[in-house]
C-alpha atoms as a PDB file:
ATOM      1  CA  UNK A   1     -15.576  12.237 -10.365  1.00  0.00           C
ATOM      2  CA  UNK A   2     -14.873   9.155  -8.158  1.00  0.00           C
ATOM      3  CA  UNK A   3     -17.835   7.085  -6.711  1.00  0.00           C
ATOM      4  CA  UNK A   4     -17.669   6.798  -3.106  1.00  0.00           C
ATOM      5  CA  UNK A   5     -19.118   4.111  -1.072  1.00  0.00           C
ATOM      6  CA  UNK A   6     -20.688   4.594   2.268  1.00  0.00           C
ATOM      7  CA  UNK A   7     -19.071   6.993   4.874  1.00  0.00           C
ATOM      8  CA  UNK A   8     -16.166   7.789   2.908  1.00  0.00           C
ATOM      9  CA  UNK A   9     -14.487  10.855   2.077  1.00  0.00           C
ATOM     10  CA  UNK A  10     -11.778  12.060  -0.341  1.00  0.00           C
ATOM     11  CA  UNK A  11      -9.009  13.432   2.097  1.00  0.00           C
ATOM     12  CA  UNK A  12      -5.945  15.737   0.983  1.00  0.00           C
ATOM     13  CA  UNK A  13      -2.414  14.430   0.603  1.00  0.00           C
ATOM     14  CA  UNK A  14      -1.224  18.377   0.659  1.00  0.00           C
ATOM     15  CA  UNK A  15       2.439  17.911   0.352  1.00  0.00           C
ATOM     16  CA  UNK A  16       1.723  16.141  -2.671  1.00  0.00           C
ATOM     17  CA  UNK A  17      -1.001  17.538  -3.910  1.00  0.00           C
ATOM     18  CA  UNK A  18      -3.228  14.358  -4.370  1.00  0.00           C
ATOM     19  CA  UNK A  19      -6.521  12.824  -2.967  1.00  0.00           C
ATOM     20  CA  UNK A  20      -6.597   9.711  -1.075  1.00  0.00           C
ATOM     21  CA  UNK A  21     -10.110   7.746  -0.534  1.00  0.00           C
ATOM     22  CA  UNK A  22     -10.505   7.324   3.625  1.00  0.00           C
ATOM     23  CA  UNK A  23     -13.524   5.715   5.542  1.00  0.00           C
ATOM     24  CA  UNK A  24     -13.386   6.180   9.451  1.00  0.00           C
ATOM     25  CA  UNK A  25     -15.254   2.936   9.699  1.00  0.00           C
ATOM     26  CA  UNK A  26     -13.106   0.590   7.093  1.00  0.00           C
ATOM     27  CA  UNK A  27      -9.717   1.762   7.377  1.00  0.00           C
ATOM     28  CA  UNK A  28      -7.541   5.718   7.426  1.00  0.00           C
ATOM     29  CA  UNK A  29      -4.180   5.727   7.164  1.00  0.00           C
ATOM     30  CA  UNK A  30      -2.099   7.107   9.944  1.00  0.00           C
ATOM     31  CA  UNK A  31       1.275   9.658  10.647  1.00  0.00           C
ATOM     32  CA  UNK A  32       3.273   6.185  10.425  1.00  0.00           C
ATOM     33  CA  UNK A  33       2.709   6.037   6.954  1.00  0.00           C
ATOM     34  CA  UNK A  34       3.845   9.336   6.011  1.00  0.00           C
ATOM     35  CA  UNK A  35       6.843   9.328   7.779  1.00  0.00           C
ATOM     36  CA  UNK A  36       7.687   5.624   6.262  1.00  0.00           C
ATOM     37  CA  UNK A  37       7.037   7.306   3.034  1.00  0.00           C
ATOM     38  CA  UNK A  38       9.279  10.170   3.368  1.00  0.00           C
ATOM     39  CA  UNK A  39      11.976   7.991   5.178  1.00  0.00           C
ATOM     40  CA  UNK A  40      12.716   5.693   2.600  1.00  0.00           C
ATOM     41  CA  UNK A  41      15.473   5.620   0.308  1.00  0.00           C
ATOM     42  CA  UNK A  42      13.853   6.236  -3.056  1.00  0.00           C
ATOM     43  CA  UNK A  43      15.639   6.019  -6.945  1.00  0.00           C
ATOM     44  CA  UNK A  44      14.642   8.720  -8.675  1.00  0.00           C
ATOM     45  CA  UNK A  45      14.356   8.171 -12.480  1.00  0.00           C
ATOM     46  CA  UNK A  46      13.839   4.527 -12.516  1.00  0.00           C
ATOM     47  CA  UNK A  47      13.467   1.231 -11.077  1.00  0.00           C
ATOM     48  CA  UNK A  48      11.323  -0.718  -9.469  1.00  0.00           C
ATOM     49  CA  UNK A  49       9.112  -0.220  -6.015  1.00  0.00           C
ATOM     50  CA  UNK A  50       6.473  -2.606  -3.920  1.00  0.00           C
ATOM     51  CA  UNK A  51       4.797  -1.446  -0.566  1.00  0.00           C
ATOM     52  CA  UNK A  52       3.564  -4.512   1.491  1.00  0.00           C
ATOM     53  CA  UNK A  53       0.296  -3.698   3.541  1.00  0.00           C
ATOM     54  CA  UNK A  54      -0.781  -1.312   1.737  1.00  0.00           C
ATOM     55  CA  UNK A  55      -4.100  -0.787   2.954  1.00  0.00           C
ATOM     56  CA  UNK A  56      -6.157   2.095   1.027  1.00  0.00           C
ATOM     57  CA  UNK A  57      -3.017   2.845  -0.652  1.00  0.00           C
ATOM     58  CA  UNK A  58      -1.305   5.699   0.706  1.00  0.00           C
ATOM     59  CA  UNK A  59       2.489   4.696   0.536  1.00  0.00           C
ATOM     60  CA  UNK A  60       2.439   4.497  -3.016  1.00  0.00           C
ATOM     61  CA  UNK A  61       0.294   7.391  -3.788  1.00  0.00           C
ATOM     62  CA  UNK A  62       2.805   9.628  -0.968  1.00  0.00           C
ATOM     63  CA  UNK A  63       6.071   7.391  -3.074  1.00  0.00           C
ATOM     64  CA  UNK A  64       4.921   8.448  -6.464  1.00  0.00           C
ATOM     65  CA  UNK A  65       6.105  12.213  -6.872  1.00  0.00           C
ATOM     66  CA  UNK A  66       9.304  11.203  -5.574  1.00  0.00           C
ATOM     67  CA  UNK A  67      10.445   9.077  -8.053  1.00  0.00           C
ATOM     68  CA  UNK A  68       9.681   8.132 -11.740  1.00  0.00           C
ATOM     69  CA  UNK A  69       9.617   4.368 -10.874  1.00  0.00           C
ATOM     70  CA  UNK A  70       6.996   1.902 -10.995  1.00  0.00           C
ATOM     71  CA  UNK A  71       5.134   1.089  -7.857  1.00  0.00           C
ATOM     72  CA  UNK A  72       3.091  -1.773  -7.016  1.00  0.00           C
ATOM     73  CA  UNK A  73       1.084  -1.883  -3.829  1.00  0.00           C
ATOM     74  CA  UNK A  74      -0.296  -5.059  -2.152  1.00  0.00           C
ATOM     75  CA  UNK A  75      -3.250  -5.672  -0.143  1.00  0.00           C
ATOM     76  CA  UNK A  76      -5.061  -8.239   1.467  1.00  0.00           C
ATOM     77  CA  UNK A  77      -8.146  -6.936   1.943  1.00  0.00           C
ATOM     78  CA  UNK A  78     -10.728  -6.368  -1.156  1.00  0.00           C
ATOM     79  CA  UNK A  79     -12.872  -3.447   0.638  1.00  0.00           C
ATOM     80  CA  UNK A  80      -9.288  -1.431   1.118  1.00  0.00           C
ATOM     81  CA  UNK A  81      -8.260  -2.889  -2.153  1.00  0.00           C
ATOM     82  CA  UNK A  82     -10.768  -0.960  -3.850  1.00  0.00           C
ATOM     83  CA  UNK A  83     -10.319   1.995  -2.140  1.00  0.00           C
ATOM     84  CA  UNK A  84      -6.732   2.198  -3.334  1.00  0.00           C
ATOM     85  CA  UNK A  85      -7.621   1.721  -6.577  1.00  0.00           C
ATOM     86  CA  UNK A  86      -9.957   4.288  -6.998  1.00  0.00           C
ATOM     87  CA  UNK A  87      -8.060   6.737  -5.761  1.00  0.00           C
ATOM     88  CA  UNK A  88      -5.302   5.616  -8.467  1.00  0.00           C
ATOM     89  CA  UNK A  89      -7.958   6.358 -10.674  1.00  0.00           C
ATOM     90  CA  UNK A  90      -8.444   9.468  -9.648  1.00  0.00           C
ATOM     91  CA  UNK A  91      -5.019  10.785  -9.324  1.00  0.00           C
ATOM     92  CA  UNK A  92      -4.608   9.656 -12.741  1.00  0.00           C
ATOM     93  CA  UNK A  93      -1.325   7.523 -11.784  1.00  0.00           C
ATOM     94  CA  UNK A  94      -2.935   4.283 -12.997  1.00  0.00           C
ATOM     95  CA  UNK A  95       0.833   4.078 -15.549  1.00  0.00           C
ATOM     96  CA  UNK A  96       3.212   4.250 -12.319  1.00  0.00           C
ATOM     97  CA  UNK A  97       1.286   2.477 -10.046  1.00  0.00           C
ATOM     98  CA  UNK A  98      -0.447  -0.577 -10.029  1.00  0.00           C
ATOM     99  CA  UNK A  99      -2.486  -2.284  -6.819  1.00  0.00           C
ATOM    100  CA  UNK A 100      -2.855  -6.260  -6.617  1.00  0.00           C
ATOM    101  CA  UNK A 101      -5.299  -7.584  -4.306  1.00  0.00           C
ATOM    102  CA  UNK A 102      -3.409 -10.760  -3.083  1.00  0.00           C
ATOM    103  CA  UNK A 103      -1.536 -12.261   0.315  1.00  0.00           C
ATOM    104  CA  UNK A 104       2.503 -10.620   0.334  1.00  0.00           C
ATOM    105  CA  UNK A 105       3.228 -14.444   0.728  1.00  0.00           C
ATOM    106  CA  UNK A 106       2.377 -15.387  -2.633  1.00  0.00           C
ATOM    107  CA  UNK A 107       4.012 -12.129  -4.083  1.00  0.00           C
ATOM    108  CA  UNK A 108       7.993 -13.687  -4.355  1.00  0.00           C
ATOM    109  CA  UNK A 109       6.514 -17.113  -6.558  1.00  0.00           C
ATOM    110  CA  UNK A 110       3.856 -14.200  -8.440  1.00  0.00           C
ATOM    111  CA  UNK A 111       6.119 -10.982  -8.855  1.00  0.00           C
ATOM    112  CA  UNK A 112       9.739 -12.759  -8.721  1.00  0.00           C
ATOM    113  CA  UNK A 113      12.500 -13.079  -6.578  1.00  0.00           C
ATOM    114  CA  UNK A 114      15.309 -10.058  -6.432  1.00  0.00           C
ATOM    115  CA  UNK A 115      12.817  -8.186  -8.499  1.00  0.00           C
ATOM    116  CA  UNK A 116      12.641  -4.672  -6.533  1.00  0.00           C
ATOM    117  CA  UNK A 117      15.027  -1.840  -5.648  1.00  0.00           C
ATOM    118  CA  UNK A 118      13.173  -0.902  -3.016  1.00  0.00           C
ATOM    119  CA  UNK A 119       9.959  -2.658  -0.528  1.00  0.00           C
ATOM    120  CA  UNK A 120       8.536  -0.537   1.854  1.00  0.00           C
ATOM    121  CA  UNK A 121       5.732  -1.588   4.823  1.00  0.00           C
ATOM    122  CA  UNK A 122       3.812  -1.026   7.370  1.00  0.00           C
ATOM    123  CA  UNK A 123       2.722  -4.127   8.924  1.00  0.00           C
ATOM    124  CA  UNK A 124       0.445  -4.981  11.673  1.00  0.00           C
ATOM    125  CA  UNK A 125       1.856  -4.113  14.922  1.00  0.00           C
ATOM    126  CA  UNK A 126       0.333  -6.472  17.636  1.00  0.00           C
ATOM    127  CA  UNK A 127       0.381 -10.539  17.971  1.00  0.00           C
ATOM    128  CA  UNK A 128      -2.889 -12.017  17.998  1.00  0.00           C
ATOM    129  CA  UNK A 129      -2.037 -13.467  21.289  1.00  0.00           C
ATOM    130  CA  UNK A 130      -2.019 -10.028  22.975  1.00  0.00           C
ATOM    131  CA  UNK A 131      -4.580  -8.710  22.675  1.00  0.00           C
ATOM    132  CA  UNK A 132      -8.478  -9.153  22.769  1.00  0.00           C
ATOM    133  CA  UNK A 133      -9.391  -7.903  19.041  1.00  0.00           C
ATOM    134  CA  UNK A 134     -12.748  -9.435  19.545  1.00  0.00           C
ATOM    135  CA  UNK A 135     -14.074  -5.603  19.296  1.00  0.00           C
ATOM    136  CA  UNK A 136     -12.350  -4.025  16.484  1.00  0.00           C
ATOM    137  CA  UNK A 137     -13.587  -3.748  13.336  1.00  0.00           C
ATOM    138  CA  UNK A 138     -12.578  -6.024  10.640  1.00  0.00           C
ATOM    139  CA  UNK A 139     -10.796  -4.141   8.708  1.00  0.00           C
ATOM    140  CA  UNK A 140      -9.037  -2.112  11.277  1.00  0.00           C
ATOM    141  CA  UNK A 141      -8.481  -5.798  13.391  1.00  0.00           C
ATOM    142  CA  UNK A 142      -6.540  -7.102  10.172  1.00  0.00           C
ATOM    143  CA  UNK A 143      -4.520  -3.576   9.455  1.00  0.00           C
ATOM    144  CA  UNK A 144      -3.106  -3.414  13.331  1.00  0.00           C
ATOM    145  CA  UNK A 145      -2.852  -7.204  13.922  1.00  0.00           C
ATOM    146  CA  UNK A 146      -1.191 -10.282  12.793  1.00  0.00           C
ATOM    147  CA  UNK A 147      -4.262 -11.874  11.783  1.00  0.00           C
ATOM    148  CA  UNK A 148      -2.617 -13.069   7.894  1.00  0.00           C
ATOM    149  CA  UNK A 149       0.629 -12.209   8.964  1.00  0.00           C
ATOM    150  CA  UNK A 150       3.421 -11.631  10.929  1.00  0.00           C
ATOM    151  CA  UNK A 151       6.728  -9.427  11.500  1.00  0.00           C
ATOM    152  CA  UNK A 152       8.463 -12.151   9.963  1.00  0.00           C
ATOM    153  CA  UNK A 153       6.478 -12.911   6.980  1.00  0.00           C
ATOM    154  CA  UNK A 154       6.713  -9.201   6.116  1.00  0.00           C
ATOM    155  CA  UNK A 155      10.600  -9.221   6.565  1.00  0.00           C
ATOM    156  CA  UNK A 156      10.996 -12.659   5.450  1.00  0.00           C
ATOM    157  CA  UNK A 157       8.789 -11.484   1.951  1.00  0.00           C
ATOM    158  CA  UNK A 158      10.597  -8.248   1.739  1.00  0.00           C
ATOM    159  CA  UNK A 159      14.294 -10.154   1.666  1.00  0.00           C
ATOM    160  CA  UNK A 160      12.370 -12.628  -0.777  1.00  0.00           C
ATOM    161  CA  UNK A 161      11.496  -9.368  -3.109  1.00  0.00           C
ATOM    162  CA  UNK A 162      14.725  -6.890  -2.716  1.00  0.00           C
ATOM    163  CA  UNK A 163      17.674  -7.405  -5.407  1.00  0.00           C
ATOM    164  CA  UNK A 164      21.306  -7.501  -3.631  1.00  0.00           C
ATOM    165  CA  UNK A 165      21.953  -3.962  -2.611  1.00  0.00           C
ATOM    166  CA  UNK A 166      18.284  -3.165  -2.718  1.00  0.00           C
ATOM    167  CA  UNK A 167      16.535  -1.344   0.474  1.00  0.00           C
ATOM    168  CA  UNK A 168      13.736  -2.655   2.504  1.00  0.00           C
ATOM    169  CA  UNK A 169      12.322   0.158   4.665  1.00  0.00           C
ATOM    170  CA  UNK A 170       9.716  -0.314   7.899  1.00  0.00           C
ATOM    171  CA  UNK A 171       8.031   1.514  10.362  1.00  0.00           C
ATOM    172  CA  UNK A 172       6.729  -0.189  13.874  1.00  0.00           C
ATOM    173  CA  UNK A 173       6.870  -0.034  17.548  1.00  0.00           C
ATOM    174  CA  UNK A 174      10.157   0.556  19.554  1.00  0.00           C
ATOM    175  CA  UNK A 175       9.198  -2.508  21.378  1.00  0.00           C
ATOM    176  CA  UNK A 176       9.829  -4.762  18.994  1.00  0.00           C
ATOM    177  CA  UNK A 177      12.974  -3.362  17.876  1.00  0.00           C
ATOM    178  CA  UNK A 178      15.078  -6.105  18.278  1.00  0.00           C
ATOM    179  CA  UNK A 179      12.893  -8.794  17.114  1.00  0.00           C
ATOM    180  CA  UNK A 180      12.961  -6.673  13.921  1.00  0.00           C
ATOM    181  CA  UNK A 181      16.964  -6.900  13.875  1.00  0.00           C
ATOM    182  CA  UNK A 182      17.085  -9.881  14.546  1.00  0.00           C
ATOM    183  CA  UNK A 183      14.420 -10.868  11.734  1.00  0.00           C
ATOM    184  CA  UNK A 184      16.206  -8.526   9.189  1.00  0.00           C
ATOM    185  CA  UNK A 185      19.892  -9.865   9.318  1.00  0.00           C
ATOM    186  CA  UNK A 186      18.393 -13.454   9.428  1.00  0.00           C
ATOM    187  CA  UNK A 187      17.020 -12.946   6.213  1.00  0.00           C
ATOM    188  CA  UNK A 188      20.044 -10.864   5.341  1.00  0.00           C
ATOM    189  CA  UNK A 189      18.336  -7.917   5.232  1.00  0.00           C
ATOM    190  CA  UNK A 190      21.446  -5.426   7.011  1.00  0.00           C
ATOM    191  CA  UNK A 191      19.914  -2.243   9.276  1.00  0.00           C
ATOM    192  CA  UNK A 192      21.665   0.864   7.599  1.00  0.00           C
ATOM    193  CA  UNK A 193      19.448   3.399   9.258  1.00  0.00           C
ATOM    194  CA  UNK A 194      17.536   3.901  12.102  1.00  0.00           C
ATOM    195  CA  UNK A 195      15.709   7.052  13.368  1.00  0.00           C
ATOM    196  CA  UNK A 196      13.498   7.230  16.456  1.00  0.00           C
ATOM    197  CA  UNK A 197       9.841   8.990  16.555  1.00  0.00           C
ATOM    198  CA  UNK A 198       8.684  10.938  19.826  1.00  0.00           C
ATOM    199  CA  UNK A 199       5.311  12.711  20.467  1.00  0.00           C
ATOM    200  CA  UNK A 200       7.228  15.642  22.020  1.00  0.00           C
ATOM    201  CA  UNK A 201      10.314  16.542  23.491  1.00  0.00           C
ATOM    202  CA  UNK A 202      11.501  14.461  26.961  1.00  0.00           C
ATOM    203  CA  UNK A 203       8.239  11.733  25.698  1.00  0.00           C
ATOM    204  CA  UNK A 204       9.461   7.942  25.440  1.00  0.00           C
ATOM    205  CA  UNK A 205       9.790   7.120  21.842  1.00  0.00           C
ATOM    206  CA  UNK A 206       6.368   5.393  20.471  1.00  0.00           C
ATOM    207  CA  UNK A 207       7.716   4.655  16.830  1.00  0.00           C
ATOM    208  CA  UNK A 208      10.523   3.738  14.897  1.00  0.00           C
ATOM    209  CA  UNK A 209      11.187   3.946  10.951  1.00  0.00           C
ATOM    210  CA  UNK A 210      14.158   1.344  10.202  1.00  0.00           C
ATOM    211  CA  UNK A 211      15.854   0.629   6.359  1.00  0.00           C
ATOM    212  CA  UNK A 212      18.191  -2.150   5.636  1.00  0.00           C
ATOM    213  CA  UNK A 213      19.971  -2.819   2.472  1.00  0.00           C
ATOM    214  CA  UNK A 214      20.204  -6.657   1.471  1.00  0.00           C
ATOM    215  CA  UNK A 215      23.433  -8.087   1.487  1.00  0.00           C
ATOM    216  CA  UNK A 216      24.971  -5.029   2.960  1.00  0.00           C
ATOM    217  CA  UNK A 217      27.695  -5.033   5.388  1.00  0.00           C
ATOM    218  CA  UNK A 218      27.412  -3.632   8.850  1.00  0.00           C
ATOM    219  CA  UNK A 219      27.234   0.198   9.441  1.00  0.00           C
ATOM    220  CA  UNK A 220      24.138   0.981  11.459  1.00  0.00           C
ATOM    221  CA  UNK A 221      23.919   5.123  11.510  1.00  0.00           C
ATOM    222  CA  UNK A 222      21.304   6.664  14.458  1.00  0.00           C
ATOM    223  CA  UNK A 223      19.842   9.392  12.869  1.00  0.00           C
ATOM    224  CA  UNK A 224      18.184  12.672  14.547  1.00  0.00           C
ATOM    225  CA  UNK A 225      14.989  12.092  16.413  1.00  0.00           C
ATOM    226  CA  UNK A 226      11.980  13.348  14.941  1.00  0.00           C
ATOM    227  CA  UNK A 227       9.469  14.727  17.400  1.00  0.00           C
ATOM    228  CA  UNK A 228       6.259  15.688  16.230  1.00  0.00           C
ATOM    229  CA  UNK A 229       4.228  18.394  18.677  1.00  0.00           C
ATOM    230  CA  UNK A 230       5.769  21.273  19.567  1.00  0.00           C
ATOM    231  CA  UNK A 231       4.700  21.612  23.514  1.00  0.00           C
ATOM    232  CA  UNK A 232       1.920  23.711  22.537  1.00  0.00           C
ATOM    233  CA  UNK A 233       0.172  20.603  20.988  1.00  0.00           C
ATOM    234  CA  UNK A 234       1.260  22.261  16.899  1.00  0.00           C
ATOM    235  CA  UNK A 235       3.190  19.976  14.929  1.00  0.00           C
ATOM    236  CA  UNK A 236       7.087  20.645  15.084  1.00  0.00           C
ATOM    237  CA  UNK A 237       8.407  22.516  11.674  1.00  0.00           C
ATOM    238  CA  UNK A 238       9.789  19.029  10.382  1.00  0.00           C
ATOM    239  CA  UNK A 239       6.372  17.148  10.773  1.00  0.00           C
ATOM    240  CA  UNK A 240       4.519  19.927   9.215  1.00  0.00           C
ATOM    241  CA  UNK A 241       6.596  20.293   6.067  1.00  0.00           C
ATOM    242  CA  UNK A 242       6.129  16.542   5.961  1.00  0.00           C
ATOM    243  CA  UNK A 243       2.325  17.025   6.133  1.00  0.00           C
ATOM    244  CA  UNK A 244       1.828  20.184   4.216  1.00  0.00           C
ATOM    245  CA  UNK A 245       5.022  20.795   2.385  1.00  0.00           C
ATOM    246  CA  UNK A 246       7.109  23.575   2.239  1.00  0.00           C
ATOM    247  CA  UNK A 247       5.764  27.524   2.852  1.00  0.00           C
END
């Protein structure tokens, strides 16, 4: 058994066939996060893996039947922290994956530099400056905003962490698109693939999952759009094979 705190509840990850603590007052992990996780570029026996952000843990829990490599997950915040550990625990994947509670700043002097094949995250999303946060939550404040840091640290880290020829994968908002290119070939960091999310069909796009590889040389490939309802408010076939797996 797994002792749960509060209003929390252990949630399904179908596809995978796992358990993930979630509290709808601390912090649940959203559709971004599962489409980062089945985005990224991934080896499969071996090697190397961090997530940045990792919040209650669900990249590396949704990472770790895809691969045999080791995954380490980092998180700010103790509360989420220790909800991502616990659910390690109880998905009995404590040997390929391993949560430190710590800023991603300090991780390049902790973990080493060029250490990782591959660094996925999903970073806050707003400035601090734009919006009143005054509101939220803790927890959910720190998760969506730059409060400890920003689109830059996360890229800057991420360079920091890759090896050469190593792939840094993100997820965000279409609006700061550029920024994000601009950030990732500064820290040379080269966008290989790009694919566009869409609530539904003829819907602006309102998310965007983006890999680079570091040190690579310029070939950026548009891949299909990925809409998730149908018009009937269903998930399309692709989001709910992500979600579910296959039939």
């Amino acid at each position: 058994m797994v002792q749960l705190v509060g209003d929390e509840r252990l949630d399904y990850l179908l596809a995978e066939n796992l358990r993930i603590i979630q509290s709808p007052s601390v912090f649940s992990f959203s559709l971004d996060a599962v489409l980062l996780a089945r985005f990224v570029y991934l080896p499969i026996q071996k090697g190397n893996i961090i997530d940045l952000c990792s919040g209650n843990g669900v990249i590396p829990l949704l990472l770790s039947p895809r691969t045999k490599a080791k995954i380490i997950g980092v998180e700010i915040q103790e509360r989420l922290y220790d909800m991502a550990k616990r659910s390690i625990g109880y998905n009995k994947l404590e040997e390929q994956i391993n949560i430190i509670h710590g800023d991603l700043k300090d991780m390049p002097k902790e973990l080493g530099y060029n250490t990782f094949d591959v660094v996925t995250c999903n970073p806050p999303y707003f400035p601090v400056s734009e919006t009143n946060i005054i509101n939220e939550r803790e927890h959910f404040a720190i998760a969506r905003h730059e409060i400890y840091c920003t689109l830059e640290d996360c890229i800057r880290v991420s360079s920091q962490l890759v090896r050469p020829g190593g792939k840094v994968a993100f997820v965000h908002r279409p609006g700061r698109l550029l920024e994000m290119i601009e950030l990732m070939r500064k820290y040379r960091v080269e966008p290989k693939r790009l694919r566009f999310v869409y609530p539904k069909l003829g819907k602006e796009a309102n998310t965007i999952l983006i890999e680079g590889t570091k040190d690579g040389k310029p070939d950026l490939k548009i891949l299909p759009p990925l809409i998730v309802y149908e018009e009937n408010g269903n998930y399309t076939e692709e989001v709910n094979e992500i979600l579910y797996g296959k039939e």
